[in-house]
PDB file of N, CA and C in Angstrom:
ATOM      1  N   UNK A   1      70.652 137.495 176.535  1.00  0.00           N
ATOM      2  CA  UNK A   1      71.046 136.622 175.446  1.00  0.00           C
ATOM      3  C   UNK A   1      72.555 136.749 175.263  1.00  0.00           C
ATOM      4  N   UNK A   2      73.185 135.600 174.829  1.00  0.00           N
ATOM      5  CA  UNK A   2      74.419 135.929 174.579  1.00  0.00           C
ATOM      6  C   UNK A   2      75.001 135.397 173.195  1.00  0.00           C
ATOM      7  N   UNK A   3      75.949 136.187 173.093  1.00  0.00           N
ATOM      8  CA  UNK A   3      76.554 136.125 171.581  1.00  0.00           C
ATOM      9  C   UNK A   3      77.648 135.457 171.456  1.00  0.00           C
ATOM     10  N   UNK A   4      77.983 135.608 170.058  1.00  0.00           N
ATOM     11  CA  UNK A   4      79.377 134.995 169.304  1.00  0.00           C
ATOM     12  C   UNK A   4      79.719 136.421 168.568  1.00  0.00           C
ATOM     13  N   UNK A   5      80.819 136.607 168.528  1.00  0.00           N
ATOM     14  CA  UNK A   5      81.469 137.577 167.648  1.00  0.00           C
ATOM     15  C   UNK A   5      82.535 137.307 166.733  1.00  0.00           C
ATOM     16  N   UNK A   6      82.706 137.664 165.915  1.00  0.00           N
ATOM     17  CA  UNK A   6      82.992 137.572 164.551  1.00  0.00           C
ATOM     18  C   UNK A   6      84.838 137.079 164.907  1.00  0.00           C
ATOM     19  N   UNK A   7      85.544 136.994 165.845  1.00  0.00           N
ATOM     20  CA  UNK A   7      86.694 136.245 166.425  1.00  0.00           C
ATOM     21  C   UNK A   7      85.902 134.746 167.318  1.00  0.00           C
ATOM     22  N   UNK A   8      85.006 134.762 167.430  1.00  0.00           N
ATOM     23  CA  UNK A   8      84.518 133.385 168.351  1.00  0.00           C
ATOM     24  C   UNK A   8      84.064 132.808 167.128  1.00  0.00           C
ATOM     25  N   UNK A   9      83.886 132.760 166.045  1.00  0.00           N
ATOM     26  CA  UNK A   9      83.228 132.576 165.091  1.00  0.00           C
ATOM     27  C   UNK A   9      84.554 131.878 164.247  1.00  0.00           C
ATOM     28  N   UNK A  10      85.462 132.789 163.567  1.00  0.00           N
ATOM     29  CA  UNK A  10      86.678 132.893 163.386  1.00  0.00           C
ATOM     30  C   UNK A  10      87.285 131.617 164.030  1.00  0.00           C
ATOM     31  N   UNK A  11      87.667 130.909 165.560  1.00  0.00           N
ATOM     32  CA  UNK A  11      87.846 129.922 166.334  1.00  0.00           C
ATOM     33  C   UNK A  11      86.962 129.093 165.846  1.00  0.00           C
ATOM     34  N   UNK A  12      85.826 128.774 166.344  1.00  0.00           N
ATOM     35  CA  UNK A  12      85.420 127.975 166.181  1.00  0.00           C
ATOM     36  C   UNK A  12      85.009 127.083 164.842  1.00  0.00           C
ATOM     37  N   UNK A  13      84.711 127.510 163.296  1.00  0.00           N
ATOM     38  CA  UNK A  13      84.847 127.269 162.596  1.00  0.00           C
ATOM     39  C   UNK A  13      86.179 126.939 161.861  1.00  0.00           C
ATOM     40  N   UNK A  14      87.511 127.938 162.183  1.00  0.00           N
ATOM     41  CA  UNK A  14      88.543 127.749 160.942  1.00  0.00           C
ATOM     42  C   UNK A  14      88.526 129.107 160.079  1.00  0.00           C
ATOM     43  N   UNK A  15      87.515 129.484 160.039  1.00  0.00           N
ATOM     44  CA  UNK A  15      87.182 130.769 159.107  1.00  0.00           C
ATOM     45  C   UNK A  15      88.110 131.800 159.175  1.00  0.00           C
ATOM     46  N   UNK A  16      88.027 132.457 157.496  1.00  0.00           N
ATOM     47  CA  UNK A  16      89.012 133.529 158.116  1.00  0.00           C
ATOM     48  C   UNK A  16      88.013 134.654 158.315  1.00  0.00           C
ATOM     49  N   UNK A  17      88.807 135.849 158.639  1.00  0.00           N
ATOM     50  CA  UNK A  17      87.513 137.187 159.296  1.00  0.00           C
ATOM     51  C   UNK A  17      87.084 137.025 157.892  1.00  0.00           C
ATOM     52  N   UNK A  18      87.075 137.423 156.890  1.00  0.00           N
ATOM     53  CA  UNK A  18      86.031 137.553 156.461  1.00  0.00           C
ATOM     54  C   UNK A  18      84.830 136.957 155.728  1.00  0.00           C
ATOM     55  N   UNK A  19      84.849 135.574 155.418  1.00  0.00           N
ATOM     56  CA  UNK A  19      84.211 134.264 155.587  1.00  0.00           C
ATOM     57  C   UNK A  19      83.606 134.296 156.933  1.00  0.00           C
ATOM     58  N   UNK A  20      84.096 134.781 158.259  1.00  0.00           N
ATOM     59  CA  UNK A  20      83.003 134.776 159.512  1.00  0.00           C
ATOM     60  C   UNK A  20      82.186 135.829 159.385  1.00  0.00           C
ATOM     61  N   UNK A  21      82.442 136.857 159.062  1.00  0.00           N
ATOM     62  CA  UNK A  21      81.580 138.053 158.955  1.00  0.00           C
ATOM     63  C   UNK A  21      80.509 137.792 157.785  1.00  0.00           C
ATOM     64  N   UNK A  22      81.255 137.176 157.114  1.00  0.00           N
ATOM     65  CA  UNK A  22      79.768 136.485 156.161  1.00  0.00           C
ATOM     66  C   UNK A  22      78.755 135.303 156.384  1.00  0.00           C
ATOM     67  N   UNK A  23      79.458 134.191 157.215  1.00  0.00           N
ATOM     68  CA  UNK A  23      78.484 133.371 158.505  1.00  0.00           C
ATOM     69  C   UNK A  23      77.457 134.443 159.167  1.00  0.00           C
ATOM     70  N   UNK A  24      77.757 135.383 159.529  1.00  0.00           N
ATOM     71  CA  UNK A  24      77.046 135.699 160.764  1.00  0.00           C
ATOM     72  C   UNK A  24      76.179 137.159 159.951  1.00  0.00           C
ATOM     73  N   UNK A  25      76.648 137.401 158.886  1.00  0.00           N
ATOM     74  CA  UNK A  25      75.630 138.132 158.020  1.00  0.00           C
ATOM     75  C   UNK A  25      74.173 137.116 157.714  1.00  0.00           C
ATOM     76  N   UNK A  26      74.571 135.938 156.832  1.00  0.00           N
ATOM     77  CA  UNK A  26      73.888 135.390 156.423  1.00  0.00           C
ATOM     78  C   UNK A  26      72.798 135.005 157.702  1.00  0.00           C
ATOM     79  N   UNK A  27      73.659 134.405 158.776  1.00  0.00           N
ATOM     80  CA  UNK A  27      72.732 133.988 159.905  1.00  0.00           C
ATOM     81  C   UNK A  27      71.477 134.944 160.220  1.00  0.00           C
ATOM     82  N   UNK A  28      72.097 136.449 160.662  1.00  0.00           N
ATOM     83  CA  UNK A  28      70.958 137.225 160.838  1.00  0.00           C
ATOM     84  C   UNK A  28      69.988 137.500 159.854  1.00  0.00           C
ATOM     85  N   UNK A  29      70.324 137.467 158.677  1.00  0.00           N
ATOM     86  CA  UNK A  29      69.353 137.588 157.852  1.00  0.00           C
ATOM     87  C   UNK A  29      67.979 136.635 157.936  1.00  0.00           C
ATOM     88  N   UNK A  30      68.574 135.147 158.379  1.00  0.00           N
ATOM     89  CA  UNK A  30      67.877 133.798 158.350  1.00  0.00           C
ATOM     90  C   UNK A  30      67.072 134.350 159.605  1.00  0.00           C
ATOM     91  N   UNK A  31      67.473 135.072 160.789  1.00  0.00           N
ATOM     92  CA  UNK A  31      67.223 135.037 162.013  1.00  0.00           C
ATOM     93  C   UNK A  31      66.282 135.881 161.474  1.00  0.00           C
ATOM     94  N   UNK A  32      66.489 137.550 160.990  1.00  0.00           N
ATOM     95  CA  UNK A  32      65.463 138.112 160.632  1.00  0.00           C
ATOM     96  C   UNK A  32      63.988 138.027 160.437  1.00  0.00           C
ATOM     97  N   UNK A  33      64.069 136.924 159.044  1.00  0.00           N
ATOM     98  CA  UNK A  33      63.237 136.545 158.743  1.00  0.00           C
ATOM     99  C   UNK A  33      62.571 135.504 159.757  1.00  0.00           C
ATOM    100  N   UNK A  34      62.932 135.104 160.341  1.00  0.00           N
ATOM    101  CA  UNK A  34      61.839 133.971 161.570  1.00  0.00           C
ATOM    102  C   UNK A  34      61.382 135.079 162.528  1.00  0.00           C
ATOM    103  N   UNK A  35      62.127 136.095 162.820  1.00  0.00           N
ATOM    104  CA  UNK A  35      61.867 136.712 164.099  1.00  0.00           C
ATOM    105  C   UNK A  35      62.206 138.316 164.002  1.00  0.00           C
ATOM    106  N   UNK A  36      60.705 138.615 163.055  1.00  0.00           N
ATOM    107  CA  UNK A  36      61.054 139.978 162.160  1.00  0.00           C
ATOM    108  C   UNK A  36      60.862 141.210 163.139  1.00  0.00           C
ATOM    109  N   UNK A  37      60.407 140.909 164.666  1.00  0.00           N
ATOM    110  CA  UNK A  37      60.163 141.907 165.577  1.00  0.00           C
ATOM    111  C   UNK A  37      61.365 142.550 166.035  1.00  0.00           C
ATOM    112  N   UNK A  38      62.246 141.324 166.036  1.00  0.00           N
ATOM    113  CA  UNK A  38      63.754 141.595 167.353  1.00  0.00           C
ATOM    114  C   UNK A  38      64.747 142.640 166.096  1.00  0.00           C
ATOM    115  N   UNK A  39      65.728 143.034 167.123  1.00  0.00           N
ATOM    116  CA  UNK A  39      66.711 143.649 166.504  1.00  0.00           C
ATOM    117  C   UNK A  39      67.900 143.076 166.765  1.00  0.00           C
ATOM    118  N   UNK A  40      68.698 143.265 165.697  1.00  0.00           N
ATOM    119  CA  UNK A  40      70.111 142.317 165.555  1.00  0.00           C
ATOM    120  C   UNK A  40      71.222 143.240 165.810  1.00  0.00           C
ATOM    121  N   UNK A  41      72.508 142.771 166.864  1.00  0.00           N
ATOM    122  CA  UNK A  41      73.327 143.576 167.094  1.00  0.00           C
ATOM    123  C   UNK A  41      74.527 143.397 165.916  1.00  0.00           C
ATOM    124  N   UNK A  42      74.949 144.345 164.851  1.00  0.00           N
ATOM    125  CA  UNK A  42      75.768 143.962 163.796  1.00  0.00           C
ATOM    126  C   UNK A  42      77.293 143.554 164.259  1.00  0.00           C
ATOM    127  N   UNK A  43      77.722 142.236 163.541  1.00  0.00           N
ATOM    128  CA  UNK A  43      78.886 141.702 163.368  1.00  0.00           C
ATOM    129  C   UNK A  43      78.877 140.910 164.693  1.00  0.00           C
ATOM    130  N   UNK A  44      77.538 140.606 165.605  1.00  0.00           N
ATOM    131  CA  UNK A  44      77.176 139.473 166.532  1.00  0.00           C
ATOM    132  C   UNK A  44      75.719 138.555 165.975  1.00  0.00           C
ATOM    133  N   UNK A  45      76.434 137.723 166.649  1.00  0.00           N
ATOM    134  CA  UNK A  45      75.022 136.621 166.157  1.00  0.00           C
ATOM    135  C   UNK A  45      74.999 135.515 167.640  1.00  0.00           C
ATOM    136  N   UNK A  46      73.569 135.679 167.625  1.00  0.00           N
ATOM    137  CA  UNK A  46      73.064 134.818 169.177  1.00  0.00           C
ATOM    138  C   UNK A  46      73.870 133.551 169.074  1.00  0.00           C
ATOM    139  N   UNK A  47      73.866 132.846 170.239  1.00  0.00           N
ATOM    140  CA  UNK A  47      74.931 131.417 170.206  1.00  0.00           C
ATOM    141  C   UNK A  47      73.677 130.803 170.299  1.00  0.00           C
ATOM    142  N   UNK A  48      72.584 130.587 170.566  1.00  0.00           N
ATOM    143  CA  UNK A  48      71.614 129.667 170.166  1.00  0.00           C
ATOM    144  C   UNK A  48      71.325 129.350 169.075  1.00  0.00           C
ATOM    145  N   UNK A  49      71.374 130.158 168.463  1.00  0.00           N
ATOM    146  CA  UNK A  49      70.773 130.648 167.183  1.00  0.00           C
ATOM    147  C   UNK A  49      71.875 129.943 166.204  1.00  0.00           C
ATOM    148  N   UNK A  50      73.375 130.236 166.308  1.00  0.00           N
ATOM    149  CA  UNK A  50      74.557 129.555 165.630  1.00  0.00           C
ATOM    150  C   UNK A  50      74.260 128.169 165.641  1.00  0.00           C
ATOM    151  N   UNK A  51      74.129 127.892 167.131  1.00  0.00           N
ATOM    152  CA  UNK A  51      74.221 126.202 167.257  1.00  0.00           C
ATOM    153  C   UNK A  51      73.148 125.535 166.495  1.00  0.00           C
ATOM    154  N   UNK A  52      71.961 126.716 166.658  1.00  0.00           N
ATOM    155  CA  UNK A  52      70.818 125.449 165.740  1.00  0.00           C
ATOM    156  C   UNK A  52      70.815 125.516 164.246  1.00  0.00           C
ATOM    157  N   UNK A  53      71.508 126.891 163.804  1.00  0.00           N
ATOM    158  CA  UNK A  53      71.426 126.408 162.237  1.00  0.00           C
ATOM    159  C   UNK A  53      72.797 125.747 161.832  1.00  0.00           C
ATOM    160  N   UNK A  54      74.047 125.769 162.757  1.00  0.00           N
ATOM    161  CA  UNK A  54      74.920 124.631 162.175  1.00  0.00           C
ATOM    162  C   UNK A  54      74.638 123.445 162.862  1.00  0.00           C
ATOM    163  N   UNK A  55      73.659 122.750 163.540  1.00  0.00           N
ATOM    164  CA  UNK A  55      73.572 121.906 163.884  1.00  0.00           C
ATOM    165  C   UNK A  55      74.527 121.338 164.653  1.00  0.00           C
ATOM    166  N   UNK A  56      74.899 121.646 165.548  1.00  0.00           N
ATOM    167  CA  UNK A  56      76.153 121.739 166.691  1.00  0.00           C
ATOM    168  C   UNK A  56      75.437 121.790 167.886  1.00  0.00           C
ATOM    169  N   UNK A  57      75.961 121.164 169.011  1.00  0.00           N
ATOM    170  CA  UNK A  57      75.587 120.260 170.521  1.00  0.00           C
ATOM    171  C   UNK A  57      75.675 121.974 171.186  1.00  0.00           C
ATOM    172  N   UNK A  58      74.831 122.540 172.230  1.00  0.00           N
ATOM    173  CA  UNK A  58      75.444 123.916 173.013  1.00  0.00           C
ATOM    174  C   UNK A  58      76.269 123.041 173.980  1.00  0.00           C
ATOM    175  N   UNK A  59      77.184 124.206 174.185  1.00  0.00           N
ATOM    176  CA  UNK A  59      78.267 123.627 175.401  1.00  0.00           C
ATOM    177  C   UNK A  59      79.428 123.423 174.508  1.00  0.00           C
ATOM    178  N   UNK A  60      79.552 122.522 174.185  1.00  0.00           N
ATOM    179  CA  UNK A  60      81.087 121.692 173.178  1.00  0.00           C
ATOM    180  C   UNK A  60      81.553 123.117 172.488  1.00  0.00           C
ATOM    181  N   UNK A  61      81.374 123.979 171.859  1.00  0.00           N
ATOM    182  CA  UNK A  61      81.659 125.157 171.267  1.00  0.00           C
ATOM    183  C   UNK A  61      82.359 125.860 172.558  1.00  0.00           C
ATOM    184  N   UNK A  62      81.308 126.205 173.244  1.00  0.00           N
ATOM    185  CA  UNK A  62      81.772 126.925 174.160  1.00  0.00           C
ATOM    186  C   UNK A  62      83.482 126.621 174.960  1.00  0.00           C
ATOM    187  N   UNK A  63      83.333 125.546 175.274  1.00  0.00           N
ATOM    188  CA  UNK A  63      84.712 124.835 176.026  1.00  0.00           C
ATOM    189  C   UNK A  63      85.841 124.663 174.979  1.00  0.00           C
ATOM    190  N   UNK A  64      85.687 124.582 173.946  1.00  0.00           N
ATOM    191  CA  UNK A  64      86.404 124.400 172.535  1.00  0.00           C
ATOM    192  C   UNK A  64      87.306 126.278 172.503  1.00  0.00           C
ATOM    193  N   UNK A  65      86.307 127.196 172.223  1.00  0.00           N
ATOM    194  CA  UNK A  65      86.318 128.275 171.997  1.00  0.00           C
ATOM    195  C   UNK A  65      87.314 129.426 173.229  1.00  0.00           C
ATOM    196  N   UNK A  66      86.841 128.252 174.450  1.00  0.00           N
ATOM    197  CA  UNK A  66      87.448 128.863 175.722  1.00  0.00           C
ATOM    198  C   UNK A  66      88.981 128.548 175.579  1.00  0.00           C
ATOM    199  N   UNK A  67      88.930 126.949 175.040  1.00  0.00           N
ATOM    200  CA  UNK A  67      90.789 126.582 175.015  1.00  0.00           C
ATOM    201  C   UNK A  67      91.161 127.408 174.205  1.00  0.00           C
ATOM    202  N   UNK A  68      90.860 127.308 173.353  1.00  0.00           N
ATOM    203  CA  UNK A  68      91.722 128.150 171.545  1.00  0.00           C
ATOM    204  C   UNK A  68      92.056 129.569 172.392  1.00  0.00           C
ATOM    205  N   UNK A  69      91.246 130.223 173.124  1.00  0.00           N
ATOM    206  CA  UNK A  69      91.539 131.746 173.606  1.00  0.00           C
ATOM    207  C   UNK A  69      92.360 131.662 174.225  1.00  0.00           C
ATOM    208  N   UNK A  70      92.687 130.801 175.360  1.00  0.00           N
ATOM    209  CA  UNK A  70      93.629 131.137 176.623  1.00  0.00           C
ATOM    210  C   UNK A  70      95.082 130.423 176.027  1.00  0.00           C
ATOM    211  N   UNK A  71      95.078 129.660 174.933  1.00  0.00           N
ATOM    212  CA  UNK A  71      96.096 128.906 174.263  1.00  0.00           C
ATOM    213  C   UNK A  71      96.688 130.087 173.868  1.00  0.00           C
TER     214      UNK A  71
END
């Protein structure tokens, strides 16, 4: 599985750190609760998981996220 971390998060939204660290709190919590078996790695949150509760295309983030870094 792969993640977003709390600087990919940071990019891609606008957010500052700590407004992302609170995205990706809240997320796992949401995640928690659907999927109370798994364990959550803290201050990461799955990129599937991002894209479907902000309702965002996979891919477009990704290529977005890639410019902002190497810029």
């Amino acid at each position: 599985m792969q993640y977003y971390t709390v600087e990919d998060i940071k990019v891609i939204t606008g957010a500052e750190q700590n407004k992302a660290y609170e995205i990706i709190r809240n997320l796992n919590k949401k995640y928690k609760k659907k999927f109370p078996e798994c364990e959550l790695l803290q201050g990461k949150v799955a990129k599937w998981y991002f894209h479907e509760a902000m309702g965002l295309k996979e891919g477009v983030e990704e290529s977005e996220t890639q410019t902002k870094i190497e810029a």
